[in-house]
N, C-alpha and C. Protein backbone atom coordinates (compact mmCIF):
# COMPACT_ATOMS: atom_id res chain seq x y z
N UNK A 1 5.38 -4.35 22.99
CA UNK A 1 4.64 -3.17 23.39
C UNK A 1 4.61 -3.14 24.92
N UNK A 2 4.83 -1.80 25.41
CA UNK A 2 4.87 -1.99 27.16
C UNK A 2 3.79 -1.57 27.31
N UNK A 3 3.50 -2.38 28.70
CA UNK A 3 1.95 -2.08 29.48
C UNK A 3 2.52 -1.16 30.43
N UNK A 4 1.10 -0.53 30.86
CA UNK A 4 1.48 0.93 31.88
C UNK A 4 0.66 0.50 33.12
N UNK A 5 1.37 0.34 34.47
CA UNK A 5 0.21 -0.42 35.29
C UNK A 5 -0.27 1.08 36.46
N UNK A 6 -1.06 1.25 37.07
CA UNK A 6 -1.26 2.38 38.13
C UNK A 6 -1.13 1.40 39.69
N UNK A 7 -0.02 2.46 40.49
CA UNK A 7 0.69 1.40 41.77
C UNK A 7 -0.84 2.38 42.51
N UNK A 8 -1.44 1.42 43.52
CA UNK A 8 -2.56 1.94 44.66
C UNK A 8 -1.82 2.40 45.69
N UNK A 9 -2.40 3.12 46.55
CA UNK A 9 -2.00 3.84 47.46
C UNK A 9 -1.94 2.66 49.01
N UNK A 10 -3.45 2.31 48.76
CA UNK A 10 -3.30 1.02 49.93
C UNK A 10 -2.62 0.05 49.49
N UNK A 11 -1.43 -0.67 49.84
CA UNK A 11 -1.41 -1.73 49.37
C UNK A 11 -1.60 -3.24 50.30
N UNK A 12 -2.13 -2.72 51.27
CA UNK A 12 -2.79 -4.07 52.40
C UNK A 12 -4.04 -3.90 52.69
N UNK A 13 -4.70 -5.20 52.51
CA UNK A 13 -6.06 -5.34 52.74
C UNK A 13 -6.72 -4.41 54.21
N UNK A 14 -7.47 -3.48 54.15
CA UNK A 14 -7.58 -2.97 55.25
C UNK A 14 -8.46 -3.80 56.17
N UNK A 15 -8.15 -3.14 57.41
CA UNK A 15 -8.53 -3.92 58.60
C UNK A 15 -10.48 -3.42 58.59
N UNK A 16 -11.18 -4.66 59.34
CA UNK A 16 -12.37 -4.45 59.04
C UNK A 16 -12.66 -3.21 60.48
N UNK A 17 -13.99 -2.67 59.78
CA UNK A 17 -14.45 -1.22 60.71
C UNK A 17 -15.18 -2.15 61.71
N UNK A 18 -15.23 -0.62 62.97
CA UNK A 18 -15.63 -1.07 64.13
C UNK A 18 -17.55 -1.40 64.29
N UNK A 19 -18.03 -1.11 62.81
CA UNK A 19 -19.24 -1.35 63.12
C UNK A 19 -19.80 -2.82 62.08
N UNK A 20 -18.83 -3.75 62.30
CA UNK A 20 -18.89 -4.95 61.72
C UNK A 20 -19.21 -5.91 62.51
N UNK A 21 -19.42 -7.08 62.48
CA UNK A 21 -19.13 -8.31 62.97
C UNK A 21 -18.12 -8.72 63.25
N UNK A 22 -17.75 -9.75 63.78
CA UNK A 22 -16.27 -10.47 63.56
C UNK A 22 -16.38 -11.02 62.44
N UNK A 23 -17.20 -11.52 61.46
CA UNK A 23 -17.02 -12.39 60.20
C UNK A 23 -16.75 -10.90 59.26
N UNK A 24 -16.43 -10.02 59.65
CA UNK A 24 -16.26 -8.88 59.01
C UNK A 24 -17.77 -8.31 58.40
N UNK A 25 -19.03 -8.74 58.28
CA UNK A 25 -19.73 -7.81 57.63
C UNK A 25 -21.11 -7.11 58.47
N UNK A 26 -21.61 -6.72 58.00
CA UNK A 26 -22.62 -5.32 58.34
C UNK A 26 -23.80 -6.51 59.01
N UNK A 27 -24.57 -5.67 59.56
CA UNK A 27 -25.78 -6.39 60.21
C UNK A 27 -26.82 -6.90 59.27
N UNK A 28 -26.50 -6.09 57.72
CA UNK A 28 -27.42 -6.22 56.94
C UNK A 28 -27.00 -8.11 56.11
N UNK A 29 -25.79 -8.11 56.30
CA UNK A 29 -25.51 -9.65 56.17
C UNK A 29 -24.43 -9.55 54.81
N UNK A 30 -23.97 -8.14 54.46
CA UNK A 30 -22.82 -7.91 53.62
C UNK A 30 -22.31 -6.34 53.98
N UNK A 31 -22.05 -6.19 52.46
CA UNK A 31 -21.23 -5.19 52.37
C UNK A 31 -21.99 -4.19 50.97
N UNK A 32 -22.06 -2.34 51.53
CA UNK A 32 -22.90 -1.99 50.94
C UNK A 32 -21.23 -1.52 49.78
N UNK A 33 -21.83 -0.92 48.84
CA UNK A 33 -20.71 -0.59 48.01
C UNK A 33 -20.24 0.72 48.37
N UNK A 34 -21.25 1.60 48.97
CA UNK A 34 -20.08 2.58 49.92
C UNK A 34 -18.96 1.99 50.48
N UNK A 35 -19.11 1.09 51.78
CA UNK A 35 -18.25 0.04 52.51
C UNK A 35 -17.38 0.14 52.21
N UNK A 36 -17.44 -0.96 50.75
CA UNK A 36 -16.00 -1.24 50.28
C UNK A 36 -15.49 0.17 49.64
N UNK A 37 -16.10 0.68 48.63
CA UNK A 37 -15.24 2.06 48.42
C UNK A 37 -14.21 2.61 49.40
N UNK A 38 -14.96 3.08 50.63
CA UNK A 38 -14.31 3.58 52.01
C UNK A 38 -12.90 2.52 52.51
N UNK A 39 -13.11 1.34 52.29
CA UNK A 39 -12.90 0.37 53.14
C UNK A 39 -11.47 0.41 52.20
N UNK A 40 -11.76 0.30 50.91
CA UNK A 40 -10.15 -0.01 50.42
C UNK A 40 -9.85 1.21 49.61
N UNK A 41 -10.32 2.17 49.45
CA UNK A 41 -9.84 3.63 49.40
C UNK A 41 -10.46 3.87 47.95
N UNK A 42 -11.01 2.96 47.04
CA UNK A 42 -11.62 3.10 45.48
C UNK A 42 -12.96 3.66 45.11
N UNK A 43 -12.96 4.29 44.36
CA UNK A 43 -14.42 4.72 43.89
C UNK A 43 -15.56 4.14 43.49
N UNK A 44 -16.79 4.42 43.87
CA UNK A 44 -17.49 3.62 43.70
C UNK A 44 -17.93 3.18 42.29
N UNK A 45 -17.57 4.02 40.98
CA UNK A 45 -17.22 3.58 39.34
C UNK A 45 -16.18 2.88 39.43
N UNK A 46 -14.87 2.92 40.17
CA UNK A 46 -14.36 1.53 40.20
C UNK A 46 -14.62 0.02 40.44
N UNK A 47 -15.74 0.32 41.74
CA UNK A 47 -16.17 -1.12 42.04
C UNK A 47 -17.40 -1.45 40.62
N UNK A 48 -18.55 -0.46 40.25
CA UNK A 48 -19.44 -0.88 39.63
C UNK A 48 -18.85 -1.29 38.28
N UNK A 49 -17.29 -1.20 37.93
CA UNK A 49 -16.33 -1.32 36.79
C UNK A 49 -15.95 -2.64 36.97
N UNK A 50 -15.52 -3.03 37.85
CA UNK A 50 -15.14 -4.48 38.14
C UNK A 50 -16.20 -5.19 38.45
N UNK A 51 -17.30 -5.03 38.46
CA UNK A 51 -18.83 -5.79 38.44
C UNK A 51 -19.20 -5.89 37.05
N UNK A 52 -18.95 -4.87 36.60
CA UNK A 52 -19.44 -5.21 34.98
C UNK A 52 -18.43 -5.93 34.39
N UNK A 53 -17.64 -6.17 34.62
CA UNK A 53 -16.12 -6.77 34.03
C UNK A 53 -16.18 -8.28 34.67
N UNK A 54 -17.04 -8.51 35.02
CA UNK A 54 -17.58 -9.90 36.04
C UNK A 54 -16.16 -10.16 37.35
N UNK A 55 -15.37 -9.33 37.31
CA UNK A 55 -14.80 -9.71 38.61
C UNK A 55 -15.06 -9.95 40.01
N UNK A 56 -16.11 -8.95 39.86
CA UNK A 56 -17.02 -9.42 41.35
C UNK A 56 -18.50 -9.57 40.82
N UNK A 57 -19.12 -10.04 42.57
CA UNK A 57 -20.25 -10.09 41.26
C UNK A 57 -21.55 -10.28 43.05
N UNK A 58 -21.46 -8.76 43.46
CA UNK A 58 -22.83 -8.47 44.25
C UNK A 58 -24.17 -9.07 44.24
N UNK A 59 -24.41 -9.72 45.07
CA UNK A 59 -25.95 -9.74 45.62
C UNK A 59 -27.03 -8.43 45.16
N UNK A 60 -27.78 -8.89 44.91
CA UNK A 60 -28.76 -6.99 44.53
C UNK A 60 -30.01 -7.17 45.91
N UNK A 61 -30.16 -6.44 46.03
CA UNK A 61 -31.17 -5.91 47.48
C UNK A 61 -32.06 -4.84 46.98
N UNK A 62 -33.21 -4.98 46.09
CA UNK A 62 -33.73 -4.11 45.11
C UNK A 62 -32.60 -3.17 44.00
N UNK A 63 -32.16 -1.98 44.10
CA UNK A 63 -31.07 -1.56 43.52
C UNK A 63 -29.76 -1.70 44.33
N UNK A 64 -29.81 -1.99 45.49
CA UNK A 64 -28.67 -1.97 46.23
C UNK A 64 -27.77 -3.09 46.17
N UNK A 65 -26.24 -3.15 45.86
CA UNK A 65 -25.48 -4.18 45.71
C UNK A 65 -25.10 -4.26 47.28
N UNK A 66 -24.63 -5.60 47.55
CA UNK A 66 -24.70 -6.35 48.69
C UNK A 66 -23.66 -7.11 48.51
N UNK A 67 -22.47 -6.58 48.71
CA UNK A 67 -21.22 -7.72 48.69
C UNK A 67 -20.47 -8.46 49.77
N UNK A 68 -20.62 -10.02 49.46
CA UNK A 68 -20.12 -10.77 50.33
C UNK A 68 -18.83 -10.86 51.06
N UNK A 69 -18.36 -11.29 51.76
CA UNK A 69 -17.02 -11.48 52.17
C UNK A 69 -16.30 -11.85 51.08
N UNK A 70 -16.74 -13.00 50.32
CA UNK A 70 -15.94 -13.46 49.50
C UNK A 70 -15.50 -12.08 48.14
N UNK A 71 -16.84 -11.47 47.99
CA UNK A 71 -16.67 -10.11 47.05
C UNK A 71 -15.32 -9.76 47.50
N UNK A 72 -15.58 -9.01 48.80
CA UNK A 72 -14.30 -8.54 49.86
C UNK A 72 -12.84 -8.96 49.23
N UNK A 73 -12.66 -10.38 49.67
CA UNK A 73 -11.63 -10.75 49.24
C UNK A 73 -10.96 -10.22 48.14
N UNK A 74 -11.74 -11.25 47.23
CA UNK A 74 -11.51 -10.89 45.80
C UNK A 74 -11.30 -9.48 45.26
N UNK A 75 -12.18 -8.66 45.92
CA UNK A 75 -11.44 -7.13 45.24
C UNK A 75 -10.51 -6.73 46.25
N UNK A 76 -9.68 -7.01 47.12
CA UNK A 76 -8.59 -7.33 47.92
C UNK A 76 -7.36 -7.86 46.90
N UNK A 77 -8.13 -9.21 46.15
CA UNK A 77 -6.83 -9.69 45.52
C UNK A 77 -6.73 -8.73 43.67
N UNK A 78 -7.94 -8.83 43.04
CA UNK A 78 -7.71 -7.46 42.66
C UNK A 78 -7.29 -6.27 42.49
N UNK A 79 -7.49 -5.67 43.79
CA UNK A 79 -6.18 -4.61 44.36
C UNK A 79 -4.75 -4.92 44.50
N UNK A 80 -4.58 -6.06 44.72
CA UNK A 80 -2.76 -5.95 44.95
C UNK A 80 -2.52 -6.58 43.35
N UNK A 81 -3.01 -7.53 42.70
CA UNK A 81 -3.36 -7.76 41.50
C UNK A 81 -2.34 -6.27 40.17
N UNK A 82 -3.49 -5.43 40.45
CA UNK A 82 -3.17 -4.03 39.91
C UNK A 82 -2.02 -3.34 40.72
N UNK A 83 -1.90 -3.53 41.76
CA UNK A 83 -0.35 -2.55 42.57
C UNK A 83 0.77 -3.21 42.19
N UNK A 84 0.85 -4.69 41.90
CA UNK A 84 1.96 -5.52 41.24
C UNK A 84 1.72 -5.34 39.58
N UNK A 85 1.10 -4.23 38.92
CA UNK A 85 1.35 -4.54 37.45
C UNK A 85 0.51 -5.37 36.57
N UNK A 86 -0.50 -5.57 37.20
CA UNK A 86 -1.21 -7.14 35.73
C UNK A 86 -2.30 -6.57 35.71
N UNK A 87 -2.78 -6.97 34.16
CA UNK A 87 -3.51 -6.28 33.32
C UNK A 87 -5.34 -7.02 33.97
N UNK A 88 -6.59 -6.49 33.78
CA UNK A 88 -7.18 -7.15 34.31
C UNK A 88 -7.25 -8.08 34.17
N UNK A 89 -7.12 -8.39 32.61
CA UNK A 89 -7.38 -10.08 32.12
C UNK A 89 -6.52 -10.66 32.81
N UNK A 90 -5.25 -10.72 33.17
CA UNK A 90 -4.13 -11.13 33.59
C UNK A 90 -4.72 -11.27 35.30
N UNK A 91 -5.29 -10.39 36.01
CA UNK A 91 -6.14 -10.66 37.16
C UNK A 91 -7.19 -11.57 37.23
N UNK A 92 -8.24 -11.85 36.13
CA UNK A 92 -9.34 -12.23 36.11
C UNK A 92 -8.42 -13.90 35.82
N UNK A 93 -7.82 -14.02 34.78
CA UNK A 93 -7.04 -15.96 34.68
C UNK A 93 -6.88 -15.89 36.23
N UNK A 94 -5.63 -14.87 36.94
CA UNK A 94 -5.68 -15.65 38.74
C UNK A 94 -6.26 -15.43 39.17
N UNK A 95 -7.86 -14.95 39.27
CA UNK A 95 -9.18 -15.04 40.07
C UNK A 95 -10.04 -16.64 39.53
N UNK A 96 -9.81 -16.96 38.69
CA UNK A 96 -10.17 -18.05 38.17
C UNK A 96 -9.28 -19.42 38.40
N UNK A 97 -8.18 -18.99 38.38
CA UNK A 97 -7.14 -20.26 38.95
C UNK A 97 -7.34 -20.25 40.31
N UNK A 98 -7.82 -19.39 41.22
CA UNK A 98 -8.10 -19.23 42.59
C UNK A 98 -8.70 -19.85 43.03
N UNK A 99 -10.11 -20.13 42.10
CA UNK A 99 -11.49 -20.94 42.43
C UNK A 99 -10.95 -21.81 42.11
N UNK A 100 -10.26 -22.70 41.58
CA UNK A 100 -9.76 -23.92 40.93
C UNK A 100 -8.29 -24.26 41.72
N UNK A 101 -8.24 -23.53 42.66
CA UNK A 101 -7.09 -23.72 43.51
C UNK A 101 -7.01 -25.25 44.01
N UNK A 102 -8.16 -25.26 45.03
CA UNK A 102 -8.11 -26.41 45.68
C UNK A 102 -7.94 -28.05 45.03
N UNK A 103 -8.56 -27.89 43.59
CA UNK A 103 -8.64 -29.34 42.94
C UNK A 103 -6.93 -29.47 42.00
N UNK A 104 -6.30 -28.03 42.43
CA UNK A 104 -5.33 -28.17 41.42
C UNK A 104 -3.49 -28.40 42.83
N UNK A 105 -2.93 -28.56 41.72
CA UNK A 105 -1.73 -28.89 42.40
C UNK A 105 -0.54 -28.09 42.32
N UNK A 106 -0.89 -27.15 41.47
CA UNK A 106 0.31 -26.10 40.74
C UNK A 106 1.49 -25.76 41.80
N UNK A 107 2.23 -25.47 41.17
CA UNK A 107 3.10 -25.04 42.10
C UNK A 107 3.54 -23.40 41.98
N UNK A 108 3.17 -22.90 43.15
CA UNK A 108 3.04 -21.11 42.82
C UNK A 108 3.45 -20.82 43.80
N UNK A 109 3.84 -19.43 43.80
CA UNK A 109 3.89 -18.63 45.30
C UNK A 109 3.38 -18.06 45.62
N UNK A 110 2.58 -17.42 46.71
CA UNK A 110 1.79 -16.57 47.77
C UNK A 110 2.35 -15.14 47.10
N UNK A 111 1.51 -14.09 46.77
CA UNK A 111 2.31 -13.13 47.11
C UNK A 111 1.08 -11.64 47.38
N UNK A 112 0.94 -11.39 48.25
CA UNK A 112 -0.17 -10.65 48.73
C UNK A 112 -1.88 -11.21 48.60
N UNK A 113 -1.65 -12.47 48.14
CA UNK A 113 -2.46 -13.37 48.30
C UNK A 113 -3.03 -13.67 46.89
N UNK A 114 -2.52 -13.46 46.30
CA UNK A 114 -2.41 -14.08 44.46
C UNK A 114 -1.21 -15.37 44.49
N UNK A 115 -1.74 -16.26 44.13
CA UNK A 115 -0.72 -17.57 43.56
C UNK A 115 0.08 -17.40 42.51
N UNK A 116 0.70 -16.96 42.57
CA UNK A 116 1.26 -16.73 41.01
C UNK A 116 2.63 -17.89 40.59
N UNK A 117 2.61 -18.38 39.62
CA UNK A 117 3.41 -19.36 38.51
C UNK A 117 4.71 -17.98 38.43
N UNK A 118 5.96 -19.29 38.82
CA UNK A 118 7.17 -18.84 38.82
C UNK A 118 6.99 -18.02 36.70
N UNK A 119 7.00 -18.73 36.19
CA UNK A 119 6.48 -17.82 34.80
C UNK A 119 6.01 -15.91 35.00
N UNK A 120 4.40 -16.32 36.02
CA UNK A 120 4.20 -15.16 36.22
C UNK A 120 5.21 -14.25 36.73
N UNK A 121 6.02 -14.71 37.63
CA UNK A 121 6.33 -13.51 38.54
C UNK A 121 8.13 -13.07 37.26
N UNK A 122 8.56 -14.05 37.20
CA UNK A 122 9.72 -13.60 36.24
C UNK A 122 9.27 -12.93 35.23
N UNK A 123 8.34 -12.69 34.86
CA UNK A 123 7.69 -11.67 33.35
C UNK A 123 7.23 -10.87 33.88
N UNK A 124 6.24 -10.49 35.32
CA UNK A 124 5.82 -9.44 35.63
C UNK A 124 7.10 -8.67 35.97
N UNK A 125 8.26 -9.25 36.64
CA UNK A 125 9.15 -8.77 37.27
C UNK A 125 10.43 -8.10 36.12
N UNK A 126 10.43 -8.73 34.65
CA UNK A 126 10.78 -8.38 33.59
C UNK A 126 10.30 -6.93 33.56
N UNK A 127 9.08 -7.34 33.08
CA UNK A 127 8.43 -5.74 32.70
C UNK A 127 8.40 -4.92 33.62
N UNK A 128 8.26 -4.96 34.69
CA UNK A 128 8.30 -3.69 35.77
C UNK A 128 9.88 -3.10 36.09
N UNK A 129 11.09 -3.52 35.73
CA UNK A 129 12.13 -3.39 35.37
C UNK A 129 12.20 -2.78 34.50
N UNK A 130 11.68 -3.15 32.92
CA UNK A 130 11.79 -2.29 32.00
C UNK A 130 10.91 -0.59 32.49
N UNK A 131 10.41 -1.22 32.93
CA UNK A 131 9.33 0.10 33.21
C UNK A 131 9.91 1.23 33.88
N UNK A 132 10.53 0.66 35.10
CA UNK A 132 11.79 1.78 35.87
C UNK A 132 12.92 2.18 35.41
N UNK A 133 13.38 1.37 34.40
CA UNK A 133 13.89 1.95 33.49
C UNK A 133 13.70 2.95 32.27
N UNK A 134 12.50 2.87 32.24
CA UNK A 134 12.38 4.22 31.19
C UNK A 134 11.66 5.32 31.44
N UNK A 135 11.07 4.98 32.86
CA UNK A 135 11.00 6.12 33.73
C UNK A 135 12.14 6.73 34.09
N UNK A 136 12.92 6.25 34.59
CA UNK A 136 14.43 6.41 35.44
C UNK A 136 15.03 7.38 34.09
N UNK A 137 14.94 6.97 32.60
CA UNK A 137 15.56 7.86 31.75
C UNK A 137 14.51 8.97 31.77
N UNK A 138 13.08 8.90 31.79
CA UNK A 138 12.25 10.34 31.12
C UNK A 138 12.39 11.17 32.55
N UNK A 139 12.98 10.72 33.86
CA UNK A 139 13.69 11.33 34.66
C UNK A 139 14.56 12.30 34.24
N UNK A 140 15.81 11.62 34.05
CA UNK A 140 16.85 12.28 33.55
C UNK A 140 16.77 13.39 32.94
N UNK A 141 15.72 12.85 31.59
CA UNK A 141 15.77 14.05 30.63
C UNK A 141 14.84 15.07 30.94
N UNK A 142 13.96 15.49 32.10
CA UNK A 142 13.58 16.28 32.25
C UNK A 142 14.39 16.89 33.29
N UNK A 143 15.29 16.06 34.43
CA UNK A 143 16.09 16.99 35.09
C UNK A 143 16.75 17.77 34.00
N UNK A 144 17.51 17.13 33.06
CA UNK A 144 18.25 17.92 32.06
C UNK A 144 17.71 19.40 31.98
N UNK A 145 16.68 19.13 31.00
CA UNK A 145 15.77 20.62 30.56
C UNK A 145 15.62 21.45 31.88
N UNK A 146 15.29 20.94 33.30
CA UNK A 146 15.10 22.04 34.01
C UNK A 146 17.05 22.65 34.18
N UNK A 147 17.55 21.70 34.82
CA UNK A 147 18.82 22.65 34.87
C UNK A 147 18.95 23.96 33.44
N UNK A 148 18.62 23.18 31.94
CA UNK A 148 19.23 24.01 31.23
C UNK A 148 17.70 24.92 31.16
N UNK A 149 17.37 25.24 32.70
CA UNK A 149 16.12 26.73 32.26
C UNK A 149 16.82 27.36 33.21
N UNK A 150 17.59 26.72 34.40
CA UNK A 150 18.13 27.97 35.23
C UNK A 150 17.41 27.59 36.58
N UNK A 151 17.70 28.54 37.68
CA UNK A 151 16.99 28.66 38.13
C UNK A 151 15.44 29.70 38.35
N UNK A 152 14.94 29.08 39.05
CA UNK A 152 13.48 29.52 39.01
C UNK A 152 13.05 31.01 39.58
């Protein structure tokens, strides 16, 4: 069965705003969830989606979420996560091998700042192949149909 992934528009961690710190965050001592919305171009039902999905996981400030640098990151690696194709669960195992980075020895590669297992990347890289490929045909066959309408 093929998975259908959605490519993001940003695909690099954006640079922090001019009303930050150098440790990147707000005076208030994070990051409000406007912030990040703005900051990496996503909606704010996206971020409160990946909070309930425990991928991140905000500070509360009465109702107000308060996300750390480390939040930051992580929905950083999240984001390229989803622009390379992997399913969340498939995000959430390398957010978890992440934290377990340091005690482990694996052997992976860097790649927008996900570790990923030579495994991973030859199967993601499988399927996203297949994928341009059957785009590349439902191409075709709609150029087809327009030529055979004529012109416009």
């Amino acid at each position: 069965m093929s998975r259908h992934s959605t490519a993001l528009a940003g695909s690099s961690i954006p640079e922090t705003r001019a009303d930050t710190d150098p440790a990147g965050e707000t005076d208030a001592g994070g990051f409000t969830i406007s912030d990040l919305a703005r900051d990496f171009g996503v909606t704010l039902r996206t971020l409160r989606f990946y909070e309930s999905r425990g991928l991140i996981a905000p500070a509360r400030s009465g109702m107000t979420r308060i996300y750390s640098a480390r939040d930051r990151a992580r929905l950083a690696l999240i984001l390229k996560g989803k622009q390379l194709g992997f399913t969340l669960v498939e995000i959430r195992a390398m957010l978890a091998n992440e934290d377990k980075k340091a005690a482990s020895a694996d052997k992976s590669a860097a790649v927008g700042g996900l570790h990923l297992s030579r495994e991973q990347i030859v199967e993601q890289l499988d399927l996203l192949r297949s994928q341009r490929a059957e785009i590349e045909d439902a191409i075709k066959e709609l150029e087809g149909a327009l030529d055979r309408l004529g012109p416009a």
